[in-house]
Protein backbone atom coordinates (compact mmCIF):
# COMPACT_ATOMS: atom_id res chain seq x y z
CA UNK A 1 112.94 27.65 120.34
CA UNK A 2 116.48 28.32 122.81
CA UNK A 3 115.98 29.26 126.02
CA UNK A 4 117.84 32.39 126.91
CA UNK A 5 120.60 29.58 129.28
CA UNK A 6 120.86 27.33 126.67
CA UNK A 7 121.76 30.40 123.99
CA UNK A 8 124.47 31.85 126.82
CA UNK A 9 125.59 28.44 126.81
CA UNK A 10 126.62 27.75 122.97
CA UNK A 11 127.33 31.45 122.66
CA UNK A 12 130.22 31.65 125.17
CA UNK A 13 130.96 27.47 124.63
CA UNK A 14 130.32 26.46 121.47
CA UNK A 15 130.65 22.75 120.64
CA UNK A 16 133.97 22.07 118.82
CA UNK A 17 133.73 19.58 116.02
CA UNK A 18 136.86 17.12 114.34
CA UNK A 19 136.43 15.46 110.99
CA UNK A 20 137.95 11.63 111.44
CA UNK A 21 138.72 9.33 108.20
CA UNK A 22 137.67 5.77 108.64
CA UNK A 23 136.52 2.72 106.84
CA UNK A 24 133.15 2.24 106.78
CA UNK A 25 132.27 -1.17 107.36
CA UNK A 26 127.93 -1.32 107.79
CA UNK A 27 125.55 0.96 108.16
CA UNK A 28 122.09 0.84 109.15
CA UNK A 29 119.05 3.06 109.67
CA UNK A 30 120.22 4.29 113.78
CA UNK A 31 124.09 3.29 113.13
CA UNK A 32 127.03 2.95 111.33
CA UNK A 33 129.64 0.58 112.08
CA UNK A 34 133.41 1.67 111.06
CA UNK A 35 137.08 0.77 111.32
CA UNK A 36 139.16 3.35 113.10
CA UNK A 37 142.72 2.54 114.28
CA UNK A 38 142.43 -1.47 113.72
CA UNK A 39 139.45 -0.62 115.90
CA UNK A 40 135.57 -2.01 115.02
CA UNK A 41 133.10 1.34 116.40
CA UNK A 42 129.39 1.94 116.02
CA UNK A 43 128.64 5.24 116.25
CA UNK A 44 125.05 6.53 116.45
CA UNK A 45 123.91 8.66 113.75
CA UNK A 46 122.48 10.93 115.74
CA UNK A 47 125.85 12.06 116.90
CA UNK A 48 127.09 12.49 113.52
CA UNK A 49 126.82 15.69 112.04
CA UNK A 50 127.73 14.96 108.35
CA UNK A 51 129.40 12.10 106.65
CA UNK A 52 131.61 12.73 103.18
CA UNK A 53 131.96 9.91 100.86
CA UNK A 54 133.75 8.87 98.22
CA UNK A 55 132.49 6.98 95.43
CA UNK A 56 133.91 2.95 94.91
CA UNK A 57 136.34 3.54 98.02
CA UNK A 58 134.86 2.71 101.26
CA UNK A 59 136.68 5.35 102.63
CA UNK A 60 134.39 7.97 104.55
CA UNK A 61 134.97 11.44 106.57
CA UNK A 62 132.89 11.99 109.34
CA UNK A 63 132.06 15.20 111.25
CA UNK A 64 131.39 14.33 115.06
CA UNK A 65 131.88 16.19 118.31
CA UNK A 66 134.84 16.12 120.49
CA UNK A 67 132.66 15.54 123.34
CA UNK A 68 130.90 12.51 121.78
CA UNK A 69 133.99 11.07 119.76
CA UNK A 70 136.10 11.20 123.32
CA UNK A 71 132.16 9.18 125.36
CA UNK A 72 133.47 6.40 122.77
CA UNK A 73 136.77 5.77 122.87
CA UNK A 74 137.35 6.95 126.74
């Protein structure tokens, strides 16, 4: 259940959310491991909030937070 703080604080900041095309390269049960930019990234999966694929093109989109997209690359 929120907390009456933590409702205030997604209520007047919510968390703002990109969708970023890469190559998925492996994936494993905590993990995935993808090709961004001629860049090699594991990302957790618990930062990822949904991944699109498309069938027989390794080719995925992936919805991730700013916040957590800019902890990786920065």
């Amino acid at each position: 259940m929120f907390s009456l703080r933590r409702w205030l604080k997604y209520t007047l900041n919510p968390p703002e959310y990109i969708w970023i095309k890469a190559i998925l390269l492996k994936e494993t049960r905590k993990a995935i491991l993808i090709e961004f930019d001629g860049k090699q990234i594991w990302l957790p999966k618990v930062w990822i909030l949904r991944i699109k694929r498309i069938q027989c093109n390794p080719t995925i989109s992936i919805k991730i937070s700013q916040y957590h997209w800019a902890k990786k690359l920065g």
